[in-house]
Protein backbone atom coordinates (compact mmCIF):
# COMPACT_ATOMS: atom_id res chain seq x y z
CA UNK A 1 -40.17 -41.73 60.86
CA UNK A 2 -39.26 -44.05 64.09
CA UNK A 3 -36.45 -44.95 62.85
CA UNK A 4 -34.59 -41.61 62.73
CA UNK A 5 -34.71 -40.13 66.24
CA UNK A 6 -34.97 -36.77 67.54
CA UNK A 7 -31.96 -35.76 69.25
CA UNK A 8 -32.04 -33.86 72.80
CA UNK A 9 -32.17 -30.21 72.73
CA UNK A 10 -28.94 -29.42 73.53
CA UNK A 11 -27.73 -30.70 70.23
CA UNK A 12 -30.86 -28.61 68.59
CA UNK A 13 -29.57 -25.45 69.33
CA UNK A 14 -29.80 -23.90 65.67
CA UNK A 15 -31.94 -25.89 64.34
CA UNK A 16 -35.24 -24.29 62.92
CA UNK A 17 -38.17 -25.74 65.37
CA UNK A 18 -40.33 -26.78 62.48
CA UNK A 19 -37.43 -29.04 61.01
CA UNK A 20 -35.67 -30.48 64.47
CA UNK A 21 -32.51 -31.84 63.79
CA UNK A 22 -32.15 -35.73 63.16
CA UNK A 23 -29.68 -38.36 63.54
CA UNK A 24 -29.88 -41.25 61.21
CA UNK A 25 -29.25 -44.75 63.02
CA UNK A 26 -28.60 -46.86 60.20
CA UNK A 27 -29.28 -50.46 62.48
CA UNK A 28 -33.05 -48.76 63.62
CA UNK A 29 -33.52 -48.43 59.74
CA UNK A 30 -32.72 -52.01 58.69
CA UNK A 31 -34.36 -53.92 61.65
CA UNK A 32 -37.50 -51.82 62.37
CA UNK A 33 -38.77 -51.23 59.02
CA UNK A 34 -40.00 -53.09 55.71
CA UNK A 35 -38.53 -50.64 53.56
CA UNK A 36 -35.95 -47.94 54.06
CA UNK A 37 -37.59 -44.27 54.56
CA UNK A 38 -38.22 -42.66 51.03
CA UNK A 39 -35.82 -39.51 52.05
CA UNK A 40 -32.46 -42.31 51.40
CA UNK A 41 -34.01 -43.10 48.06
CA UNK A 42 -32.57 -42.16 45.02
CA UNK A 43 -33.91 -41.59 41.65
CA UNK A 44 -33.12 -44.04 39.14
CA UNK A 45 -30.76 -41.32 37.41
CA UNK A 46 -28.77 -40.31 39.62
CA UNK A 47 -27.67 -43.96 40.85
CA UNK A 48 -24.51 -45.36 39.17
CA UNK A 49 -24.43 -48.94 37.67
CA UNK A 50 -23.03 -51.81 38.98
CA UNK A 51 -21.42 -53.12 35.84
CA UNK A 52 -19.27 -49.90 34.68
CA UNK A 53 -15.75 -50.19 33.03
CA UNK A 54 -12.59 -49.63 34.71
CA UNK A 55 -11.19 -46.31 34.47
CA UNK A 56 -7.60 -46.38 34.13
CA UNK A 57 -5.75 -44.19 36.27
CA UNK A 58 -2.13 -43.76 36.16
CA UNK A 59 -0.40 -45.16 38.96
CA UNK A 60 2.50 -42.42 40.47
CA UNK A 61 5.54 -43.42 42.12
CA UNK A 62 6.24 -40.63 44.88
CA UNK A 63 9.43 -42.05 45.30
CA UNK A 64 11.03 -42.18 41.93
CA UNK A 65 9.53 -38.23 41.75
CA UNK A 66 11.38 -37.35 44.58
CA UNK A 67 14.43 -39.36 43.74
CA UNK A 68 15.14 -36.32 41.06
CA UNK A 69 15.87 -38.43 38.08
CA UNK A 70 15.41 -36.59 35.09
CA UNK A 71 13.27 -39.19 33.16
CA UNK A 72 11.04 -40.33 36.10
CA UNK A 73 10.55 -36.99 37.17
CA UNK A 74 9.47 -35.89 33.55
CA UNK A 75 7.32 -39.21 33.57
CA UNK A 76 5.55 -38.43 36.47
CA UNK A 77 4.64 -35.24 35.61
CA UNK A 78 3.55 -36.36 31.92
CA UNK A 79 1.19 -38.84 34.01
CA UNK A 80 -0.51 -36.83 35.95
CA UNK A 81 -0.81 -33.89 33.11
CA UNK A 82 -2.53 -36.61 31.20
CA UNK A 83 -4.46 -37.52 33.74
CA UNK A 84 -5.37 -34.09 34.65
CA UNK A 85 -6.73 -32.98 31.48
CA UNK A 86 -8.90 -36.21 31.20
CA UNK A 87 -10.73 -37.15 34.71
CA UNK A 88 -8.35 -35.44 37.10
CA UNK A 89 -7.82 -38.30 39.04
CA UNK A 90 -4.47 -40.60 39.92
CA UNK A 91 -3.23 -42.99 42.41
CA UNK A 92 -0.24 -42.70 44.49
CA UNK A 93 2.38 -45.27 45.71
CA UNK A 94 5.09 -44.87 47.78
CA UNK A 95 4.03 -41.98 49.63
CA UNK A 96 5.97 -42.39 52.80
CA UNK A 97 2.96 -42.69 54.87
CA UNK A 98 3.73 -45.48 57.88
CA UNK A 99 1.04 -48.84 56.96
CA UNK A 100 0.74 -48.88 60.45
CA UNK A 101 -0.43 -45.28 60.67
CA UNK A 102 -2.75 -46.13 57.47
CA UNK A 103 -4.43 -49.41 58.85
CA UNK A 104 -4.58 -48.32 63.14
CA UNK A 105 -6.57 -45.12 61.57
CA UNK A 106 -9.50 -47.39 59.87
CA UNK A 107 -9.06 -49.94 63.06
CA UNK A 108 -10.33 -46.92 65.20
CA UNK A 109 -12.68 -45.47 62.66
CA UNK A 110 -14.38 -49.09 62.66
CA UNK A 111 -14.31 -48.57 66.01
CA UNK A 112 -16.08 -45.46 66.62
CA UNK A 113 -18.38 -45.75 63.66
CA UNK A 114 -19.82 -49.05 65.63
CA UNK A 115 -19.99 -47.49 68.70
CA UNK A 116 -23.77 -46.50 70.43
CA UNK A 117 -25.42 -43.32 68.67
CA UNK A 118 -25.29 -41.80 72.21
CA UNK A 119 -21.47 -42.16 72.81
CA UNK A 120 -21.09 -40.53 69.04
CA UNK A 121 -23.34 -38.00 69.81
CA UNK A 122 -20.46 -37.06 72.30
CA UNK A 123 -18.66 -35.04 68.95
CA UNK A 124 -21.88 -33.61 67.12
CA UNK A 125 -20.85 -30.91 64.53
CA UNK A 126 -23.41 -27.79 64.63
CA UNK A 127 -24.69 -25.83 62.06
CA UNK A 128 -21.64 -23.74 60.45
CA UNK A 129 -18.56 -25.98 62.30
CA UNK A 130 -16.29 -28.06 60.38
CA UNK A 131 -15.43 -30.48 63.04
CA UNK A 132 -17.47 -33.21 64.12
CA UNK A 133 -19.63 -36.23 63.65
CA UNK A 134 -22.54 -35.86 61.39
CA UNK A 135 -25.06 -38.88 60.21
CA UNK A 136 -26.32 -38.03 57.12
CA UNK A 137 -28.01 -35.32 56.04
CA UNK A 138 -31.08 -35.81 58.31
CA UNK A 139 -32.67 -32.64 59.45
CA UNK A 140 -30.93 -30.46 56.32
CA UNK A 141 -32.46 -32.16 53.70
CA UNK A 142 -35.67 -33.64 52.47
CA UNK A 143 -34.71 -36.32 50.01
CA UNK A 144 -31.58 -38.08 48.32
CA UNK A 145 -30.24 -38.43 51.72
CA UNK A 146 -26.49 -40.54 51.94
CA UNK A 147 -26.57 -43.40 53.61
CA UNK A 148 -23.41 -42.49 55.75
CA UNK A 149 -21.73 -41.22 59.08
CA UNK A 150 -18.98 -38.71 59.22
CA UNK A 151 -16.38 -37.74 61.32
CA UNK A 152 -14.40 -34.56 60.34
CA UNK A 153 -11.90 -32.44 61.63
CA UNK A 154 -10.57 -29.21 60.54
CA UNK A 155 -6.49 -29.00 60.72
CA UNK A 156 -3.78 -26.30 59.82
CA UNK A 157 -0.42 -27.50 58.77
CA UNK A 158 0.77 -24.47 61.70
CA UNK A 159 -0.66 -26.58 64.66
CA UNK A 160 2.91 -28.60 63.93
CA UNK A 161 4.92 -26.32 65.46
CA UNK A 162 5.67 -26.51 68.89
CA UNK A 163 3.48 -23.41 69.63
CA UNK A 164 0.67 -24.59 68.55
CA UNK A 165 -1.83 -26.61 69.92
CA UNK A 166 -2.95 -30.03 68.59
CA UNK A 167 -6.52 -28.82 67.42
CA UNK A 168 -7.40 -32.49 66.16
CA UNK A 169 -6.53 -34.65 68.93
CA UNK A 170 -7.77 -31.50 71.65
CA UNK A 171 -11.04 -31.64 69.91
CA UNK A 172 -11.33 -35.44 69.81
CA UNK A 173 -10.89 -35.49 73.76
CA UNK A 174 -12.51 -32.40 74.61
CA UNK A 175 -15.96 -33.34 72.88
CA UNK A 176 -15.27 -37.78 73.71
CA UNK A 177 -12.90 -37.74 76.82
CA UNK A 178 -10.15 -38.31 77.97
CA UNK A 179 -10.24 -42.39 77.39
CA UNK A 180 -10.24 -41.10 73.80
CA UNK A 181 -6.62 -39.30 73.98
CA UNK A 182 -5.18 -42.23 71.72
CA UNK A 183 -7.99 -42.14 69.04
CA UNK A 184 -7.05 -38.38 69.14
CA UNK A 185 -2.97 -39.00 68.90
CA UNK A 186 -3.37 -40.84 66.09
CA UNK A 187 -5.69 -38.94 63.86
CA UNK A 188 -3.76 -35.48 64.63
CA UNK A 189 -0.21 -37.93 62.97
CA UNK A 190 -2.69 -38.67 60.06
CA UNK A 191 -3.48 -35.36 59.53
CA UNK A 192 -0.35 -34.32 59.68
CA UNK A 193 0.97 -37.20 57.32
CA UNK A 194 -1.57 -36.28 54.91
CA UNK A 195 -0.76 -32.77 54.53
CA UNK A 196 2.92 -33.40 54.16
CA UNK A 197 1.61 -35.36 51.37
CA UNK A 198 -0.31 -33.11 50.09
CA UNK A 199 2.45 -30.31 49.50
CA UNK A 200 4.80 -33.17 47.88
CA UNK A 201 1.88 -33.65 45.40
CA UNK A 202 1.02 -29.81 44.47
CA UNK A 203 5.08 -30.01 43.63
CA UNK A 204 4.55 -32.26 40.80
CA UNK A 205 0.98 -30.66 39.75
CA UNK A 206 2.96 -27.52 39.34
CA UNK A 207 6.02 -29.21 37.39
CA UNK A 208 2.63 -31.21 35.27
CA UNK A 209 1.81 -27.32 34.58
CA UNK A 210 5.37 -26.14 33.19
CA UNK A 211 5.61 -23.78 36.23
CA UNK A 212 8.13 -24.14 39.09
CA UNK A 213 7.91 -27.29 41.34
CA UNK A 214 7.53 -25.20 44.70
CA UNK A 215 5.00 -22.95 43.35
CA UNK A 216 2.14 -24.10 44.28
CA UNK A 217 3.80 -25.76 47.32
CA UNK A 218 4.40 -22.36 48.83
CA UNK A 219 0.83 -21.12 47.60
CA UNK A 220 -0.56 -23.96 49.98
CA UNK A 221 2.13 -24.40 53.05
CA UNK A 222 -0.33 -22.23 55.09
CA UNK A 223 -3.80 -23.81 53.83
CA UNK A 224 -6.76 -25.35 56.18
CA UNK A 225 -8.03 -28.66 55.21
CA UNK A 226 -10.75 -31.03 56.22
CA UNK A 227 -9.76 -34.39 57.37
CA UNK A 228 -12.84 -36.53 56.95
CA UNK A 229 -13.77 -40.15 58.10
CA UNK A 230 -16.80 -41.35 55.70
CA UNK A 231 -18.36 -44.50 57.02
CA UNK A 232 -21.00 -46.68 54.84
CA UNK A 233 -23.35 -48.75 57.11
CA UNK A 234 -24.71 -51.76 55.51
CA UNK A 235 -27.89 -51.36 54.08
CA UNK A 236 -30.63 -53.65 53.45
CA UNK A 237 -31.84 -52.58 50.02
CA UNK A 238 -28.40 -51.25 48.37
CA UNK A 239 -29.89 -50.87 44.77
CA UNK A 240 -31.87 -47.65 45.96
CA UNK A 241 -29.64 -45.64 48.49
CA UNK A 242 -26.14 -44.24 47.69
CA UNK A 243 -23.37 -43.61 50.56
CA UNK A 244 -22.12 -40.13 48.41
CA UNK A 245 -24.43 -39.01 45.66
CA UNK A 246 -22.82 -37.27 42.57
CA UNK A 247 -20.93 -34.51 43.05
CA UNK A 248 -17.96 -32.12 42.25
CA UNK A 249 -14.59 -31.87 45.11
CA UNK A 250 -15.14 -27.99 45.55
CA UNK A 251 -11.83 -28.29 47.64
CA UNK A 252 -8.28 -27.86 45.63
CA UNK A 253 -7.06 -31.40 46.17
CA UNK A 254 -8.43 -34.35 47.94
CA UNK A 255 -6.50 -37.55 48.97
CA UNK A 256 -8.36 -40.75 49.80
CA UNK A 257 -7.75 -43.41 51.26
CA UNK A 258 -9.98 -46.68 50.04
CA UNK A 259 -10.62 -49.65 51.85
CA UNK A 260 -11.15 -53.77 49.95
CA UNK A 261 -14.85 -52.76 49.14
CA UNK A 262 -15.60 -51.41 45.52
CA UNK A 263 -17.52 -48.18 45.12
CA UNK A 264 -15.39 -45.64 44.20
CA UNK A 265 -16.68 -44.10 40.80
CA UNK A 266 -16.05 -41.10 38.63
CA UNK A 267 -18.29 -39.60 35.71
CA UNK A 268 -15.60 -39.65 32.58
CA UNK A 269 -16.41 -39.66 28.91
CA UNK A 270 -20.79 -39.40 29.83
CA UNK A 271 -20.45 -42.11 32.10
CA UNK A 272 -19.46 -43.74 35.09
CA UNK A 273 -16.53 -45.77 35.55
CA UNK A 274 -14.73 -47.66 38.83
CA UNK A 275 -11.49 -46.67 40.39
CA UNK A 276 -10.87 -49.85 41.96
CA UNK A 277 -9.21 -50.41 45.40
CA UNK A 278 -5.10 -50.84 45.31
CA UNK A 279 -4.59 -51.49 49.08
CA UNK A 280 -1.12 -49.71 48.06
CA UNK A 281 -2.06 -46.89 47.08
CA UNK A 282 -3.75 -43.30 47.82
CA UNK A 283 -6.37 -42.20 45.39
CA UNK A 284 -5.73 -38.59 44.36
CA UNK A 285 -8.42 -36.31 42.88
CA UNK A 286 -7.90 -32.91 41.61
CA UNK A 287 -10.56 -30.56 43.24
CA UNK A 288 -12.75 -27.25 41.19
CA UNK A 289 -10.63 -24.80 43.30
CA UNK A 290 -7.12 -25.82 41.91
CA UNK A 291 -8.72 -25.98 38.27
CA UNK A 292 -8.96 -22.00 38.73
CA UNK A 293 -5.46 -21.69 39.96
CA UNK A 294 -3.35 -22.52 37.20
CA UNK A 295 -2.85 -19.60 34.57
CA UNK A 296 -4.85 -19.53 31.68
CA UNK A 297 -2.93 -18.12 28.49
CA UNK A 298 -5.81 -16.25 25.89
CA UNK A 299 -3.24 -16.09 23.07
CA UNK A 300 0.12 -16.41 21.79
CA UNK A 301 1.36 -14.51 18.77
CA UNK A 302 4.40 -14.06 16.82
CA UNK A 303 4.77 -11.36 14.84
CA UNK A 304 7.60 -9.67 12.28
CA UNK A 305 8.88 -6.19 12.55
CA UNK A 306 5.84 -5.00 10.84
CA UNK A 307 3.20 -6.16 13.13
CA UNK A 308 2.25 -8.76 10.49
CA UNK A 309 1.24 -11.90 11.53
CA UNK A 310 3.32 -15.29 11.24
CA UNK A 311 1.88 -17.43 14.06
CA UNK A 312 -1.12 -16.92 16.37
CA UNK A 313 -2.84 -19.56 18.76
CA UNK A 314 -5.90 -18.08 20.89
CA UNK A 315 -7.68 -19.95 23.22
CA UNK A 316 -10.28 -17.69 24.65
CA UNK A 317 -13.61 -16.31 22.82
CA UNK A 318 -12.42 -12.65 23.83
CA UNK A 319 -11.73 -12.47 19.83
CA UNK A 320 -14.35 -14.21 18.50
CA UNK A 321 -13.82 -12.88 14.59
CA UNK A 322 -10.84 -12.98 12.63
CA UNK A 323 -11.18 -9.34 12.29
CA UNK A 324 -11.39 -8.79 16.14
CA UNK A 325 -8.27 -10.67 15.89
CA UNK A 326 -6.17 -8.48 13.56
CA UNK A 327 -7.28 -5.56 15.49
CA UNK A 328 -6.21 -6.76 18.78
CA UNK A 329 -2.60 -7.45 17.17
CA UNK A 330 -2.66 -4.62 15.48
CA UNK A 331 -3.20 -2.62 19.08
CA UNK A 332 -0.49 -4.79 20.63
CA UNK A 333 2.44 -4.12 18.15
CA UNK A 334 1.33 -0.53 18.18
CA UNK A 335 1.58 -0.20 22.26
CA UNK A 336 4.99 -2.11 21.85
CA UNK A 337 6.48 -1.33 18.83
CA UNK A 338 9.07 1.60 20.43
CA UNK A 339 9.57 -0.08 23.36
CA UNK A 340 13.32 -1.49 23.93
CA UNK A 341 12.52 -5.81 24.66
CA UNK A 342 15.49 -6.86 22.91
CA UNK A 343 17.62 -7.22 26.14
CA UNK A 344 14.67 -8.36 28.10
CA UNK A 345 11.35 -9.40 28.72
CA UNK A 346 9.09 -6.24 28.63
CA UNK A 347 5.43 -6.83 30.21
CA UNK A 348 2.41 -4.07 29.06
CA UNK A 349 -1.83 -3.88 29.73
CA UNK A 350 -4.06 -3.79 26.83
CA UNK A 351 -8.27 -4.04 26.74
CA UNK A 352 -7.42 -5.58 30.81
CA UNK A 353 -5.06 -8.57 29.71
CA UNK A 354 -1.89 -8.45 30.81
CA UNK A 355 1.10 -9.05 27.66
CA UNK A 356 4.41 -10.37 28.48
CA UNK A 357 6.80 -10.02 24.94
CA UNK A 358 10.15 -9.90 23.80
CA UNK A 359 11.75 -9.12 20.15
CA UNK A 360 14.46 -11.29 18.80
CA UNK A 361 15.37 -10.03 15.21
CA UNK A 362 12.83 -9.43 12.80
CA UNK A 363 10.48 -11.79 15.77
CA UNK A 364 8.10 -10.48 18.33
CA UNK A 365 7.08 -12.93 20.77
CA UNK A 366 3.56 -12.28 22.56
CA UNK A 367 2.09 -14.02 25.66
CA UNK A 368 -1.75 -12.50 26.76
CA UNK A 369 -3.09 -13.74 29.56
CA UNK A 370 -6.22 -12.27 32.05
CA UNK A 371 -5.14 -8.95 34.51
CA UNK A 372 -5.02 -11.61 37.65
CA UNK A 373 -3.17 -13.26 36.17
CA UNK A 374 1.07 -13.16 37.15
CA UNK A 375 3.57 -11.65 35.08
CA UNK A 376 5.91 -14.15 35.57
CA UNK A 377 4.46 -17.00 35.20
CA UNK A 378 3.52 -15.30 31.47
CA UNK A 379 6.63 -14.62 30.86
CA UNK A 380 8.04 -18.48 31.18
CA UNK A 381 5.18 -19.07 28.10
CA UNK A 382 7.28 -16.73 25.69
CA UNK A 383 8.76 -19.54 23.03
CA UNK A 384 12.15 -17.67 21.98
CA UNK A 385 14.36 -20.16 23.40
CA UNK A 386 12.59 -22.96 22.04
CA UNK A 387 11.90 -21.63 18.59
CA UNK A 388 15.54 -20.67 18.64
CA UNK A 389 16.34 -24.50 19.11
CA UNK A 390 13.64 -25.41 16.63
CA UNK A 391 15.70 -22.78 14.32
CA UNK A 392 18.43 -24.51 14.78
CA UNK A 393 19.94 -21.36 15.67
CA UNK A 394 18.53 -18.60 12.99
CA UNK A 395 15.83 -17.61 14.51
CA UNK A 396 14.20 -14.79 12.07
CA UNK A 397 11.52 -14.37 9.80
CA UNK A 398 12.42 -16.04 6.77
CA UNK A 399 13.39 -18.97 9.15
CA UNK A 400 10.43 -19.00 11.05
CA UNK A 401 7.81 -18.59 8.05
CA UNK A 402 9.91 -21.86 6.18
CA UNK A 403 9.38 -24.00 9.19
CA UNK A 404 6.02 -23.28 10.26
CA UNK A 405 4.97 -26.55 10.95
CA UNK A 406 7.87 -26.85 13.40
CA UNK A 407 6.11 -23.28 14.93
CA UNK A 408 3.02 -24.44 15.52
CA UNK A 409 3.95 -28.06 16.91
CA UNK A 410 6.02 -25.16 19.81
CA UNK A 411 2.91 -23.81 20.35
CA UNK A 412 1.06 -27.43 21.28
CA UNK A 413 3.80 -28.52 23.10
CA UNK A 414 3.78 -25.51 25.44
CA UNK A 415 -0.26 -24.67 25.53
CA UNK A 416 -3.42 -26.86 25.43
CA UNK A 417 -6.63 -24.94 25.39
CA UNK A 418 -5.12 -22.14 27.13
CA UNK A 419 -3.81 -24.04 30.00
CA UNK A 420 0.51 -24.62 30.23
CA UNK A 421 1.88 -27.94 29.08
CA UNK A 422 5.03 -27.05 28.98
CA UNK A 423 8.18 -24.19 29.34
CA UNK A 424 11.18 -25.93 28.96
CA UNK A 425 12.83 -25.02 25.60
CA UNK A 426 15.21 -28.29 25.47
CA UNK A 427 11.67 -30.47 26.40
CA UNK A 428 9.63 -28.17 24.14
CA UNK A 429 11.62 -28.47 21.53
CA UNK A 430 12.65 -32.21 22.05
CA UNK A 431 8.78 -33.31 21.83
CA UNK A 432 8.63 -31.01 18.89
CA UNK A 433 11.13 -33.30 16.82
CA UNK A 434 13.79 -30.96 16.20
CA UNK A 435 16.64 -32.40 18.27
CA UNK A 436 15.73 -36.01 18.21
CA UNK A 437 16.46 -36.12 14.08
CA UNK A 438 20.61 -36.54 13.63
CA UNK A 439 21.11 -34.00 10.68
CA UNK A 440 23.33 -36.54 8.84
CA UNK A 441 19.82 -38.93 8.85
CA UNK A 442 18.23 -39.89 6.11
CA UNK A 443 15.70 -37.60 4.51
CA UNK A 444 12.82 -39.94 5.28
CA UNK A 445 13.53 -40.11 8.80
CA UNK A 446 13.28 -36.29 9.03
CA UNK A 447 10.08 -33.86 8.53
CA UNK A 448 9.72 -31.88 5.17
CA UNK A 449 11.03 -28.91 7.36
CA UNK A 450 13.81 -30.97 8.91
CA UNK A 451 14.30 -32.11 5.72
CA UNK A 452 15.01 -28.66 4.14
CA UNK A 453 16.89 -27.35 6.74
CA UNK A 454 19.53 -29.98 6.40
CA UNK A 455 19.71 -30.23 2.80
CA UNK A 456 20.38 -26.07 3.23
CA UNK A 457 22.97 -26.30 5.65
CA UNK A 458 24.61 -29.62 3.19
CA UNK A 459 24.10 -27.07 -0.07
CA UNK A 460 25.82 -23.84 2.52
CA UNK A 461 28.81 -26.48 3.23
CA UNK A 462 29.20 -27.38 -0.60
CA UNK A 463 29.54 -23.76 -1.60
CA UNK A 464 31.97 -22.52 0.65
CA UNK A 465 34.35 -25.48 -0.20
């Protein structure tokens, strides 16, 4: 094709010699042929509507997180749980990221994007490097080629220390020059910016999770990331090409920063749907790596001092029959049954899960998760203090088996599908009802179980006048 040149052979250095590598020059494309080359056309299926829906995505004040208010922080986090669960996307205002720092960085990314091919050659990425400009796919693939230029960097939150060198901006005017030291100074601040961004946000992913706030912040103070400029050329027949074809964020979180033009979409509910531009905001998507990070619960059980059942929630197929599930209890209370969790959370292995459990009366509480999966974390799923609260206080069998509908709205409010709501008793057991019914209200304000419990303790009062 004429329009997609050859590049020298210095830039061909791994490049298989039947497939050269290409460059794709979006302005040869749209003046020098009819029709764009067949390799940037997509199928028909693949290529999202124009006229989709809005998605609505919650919009998250970074701010009023970090202000620590109780009931914006809780907010927050209910936002983005909800989010989480149904697209994994949200937007972000307030982020303490300068404007000026935002809106110089697409300045010089217009800049360089509508420079010569030749001068943006300068920063070629090669096969297996992170860093670098790349146009398109030419020379990879065959067909369903993007029609777009990137520029990408790789950056470690270390290179901030004084020891370190700035790898983004050294790279920049290594592989440009030296008249490009500026361009480089201000992309190694947005890098920077953006992971000190990122950390704030996996604080309120983990507090969205029911685990500790700096959790995952810690997990990912050392991570690499890719800082990536994705330009979209104007194309001459836009109905057939797409800038980023369908696809999954493999990466554990990605922030993005939109400009005016619409064409940000997500596939939710079996179809596609816009995320529109907010000029205020950062769009936030929750990548396939993080998905694997948080811990997955398999079951959670309660149990009398028999090993008889009175509650049980599982969420994985590992006990597919009801039988499969009596014998796995039955295996657990055995393994546990002599052991001395009264005074403290005791953790065992079983059939290579991992159990976290404690006994509170005539109660045994059960957590299972997967061997990888940690103990402690587990162990912040076990629901004593919150049935406890939902017990009013008399937390036992008979208690527990009278108010099972209060037991099972515990287990919702701290587990959905095997992944952690939830593990604050006072919030667990707030959502739950228990402590937002006055116990002098009327009966029809209160649940049948709410209901009976007050009417007991009014009948205990009346007898012991």
């Amino acid at each position: 094709m004429e329009s997609i040149k050859t590049l020298p052979q210095t830039f061909d250095e791994d490049a298989n010699k039947n497939n050269p590598l290409m460059i794709f020059d979006s302005a040869d494309l749209n003046n020098k042929s009819d029709k764009i080359p067949q390799e940037f056309v997509w199928p028909d299926h693949d290529k999202p509507s124009k006229n989709v829906p809005i998605l609505q995505v919650p919009l998250i004040d970074l701010a009023c997180f970090l202000s620590g208010n109780p009931f914006l922080v809780s907010e927050a986090t209910r936002l983005v749980a909800e989010a989480a669960k149904q697209h994994g996307f949200f937007l972000v205002i307030n982020h303490g990221i300068d404007e000026k720092l935002l809106s110089g960085a697409c300045t010089l990314m217009d800049k360089f994007f509508k420079s010569p091919s030749c001068e943006k050659q300068k920063a070629q990425r090669k096969w297996g490097e992170s860093s670098g400009y790349a146009s398109s796919f030419v020379g990879r693939f065959r067909k369903n080629l993007p029609w777009k230029e990137t520029l990408s960097f790789a950056f470690s939150p270390g290179e901030k220390s004084e020891n370190h060198s700035q790898d983004v901006k050294e790279f920049i005017v290594k592989k440009m020059g030296d008249e490009y030291k500026d361009f480089g100074i201000v992309y190694q601040e947005y890098a920077e910016a953006m992971s000190d961004l990122s950390l704030k946000i996996m604080e309120f992913l983990g507090m969205s999770l029911g685990i500790n706030r700096s959790h995952f912040k810690e997990f990912f103070e050392d991570n690499e990331s890719i800082f990536r400029l994705n330009y979209y050329p104007q194309c001459k027949q836009p109905n057939v090409v797409l800038g980023s074809g369908p696809h999954c964020d493999p990466t554990s979180l990605t922030i993005l920063q939109q400009d005016q033009i619409n064409g940000l979409q997500a596939f939710v509910d079996n179809q596609w749907q816009a995320i529109l531009p907010n000029p205020q905001a950062l769009v936030v998507n929750i990548g396939d790596t993080f998905m694997e990070l948080p811990p997955k619960v398999k079951n959670i059980l309660l149990l009398d001092s028999e090993g008889k059942r009175i509650a049980a929630k599982y969420y994985s197929g590992d006990w597919p029959t009801n039988t499969a599930k009596e014998a796995f209890e039955k295996a657990v209370f055995s393994k546990t049954q002599k052991t001395n969790a009264r005074t403290e959370v005791e953790v065992t292995a079983l059939e290579n899960n991992i159990i976290v459990y404690k006994f509170v009366q005539d109660l045994h509480f059960f957590v299972t998760g997967g061997e990888e999966e940690n103990e402690l974390v587990l162990a912040s799923l076990l629901l004593f203090d919150a049935v406890n609260l939902l017990l009013r206080g008399n937390a036992d069998k008979r208690e527990a088996l009278d108010n099972l509908d209060l037991i099972f709205l515990c287990f919702d409010e701290i587990i959905d599908g095997g992944i952690v709501l939830e593990t604050d008793a006072n919030v667990i057991a707030e959502k739950a009802g228990i402590n937002s019914i006055d116990p002098n209200a009327p009966l029809s304000e209160q649940t049948i179980s709410q209901a009976l419990a007050t009417a007991r303790e009014h009948l205990t009062r009346s007898l012991m006048k």
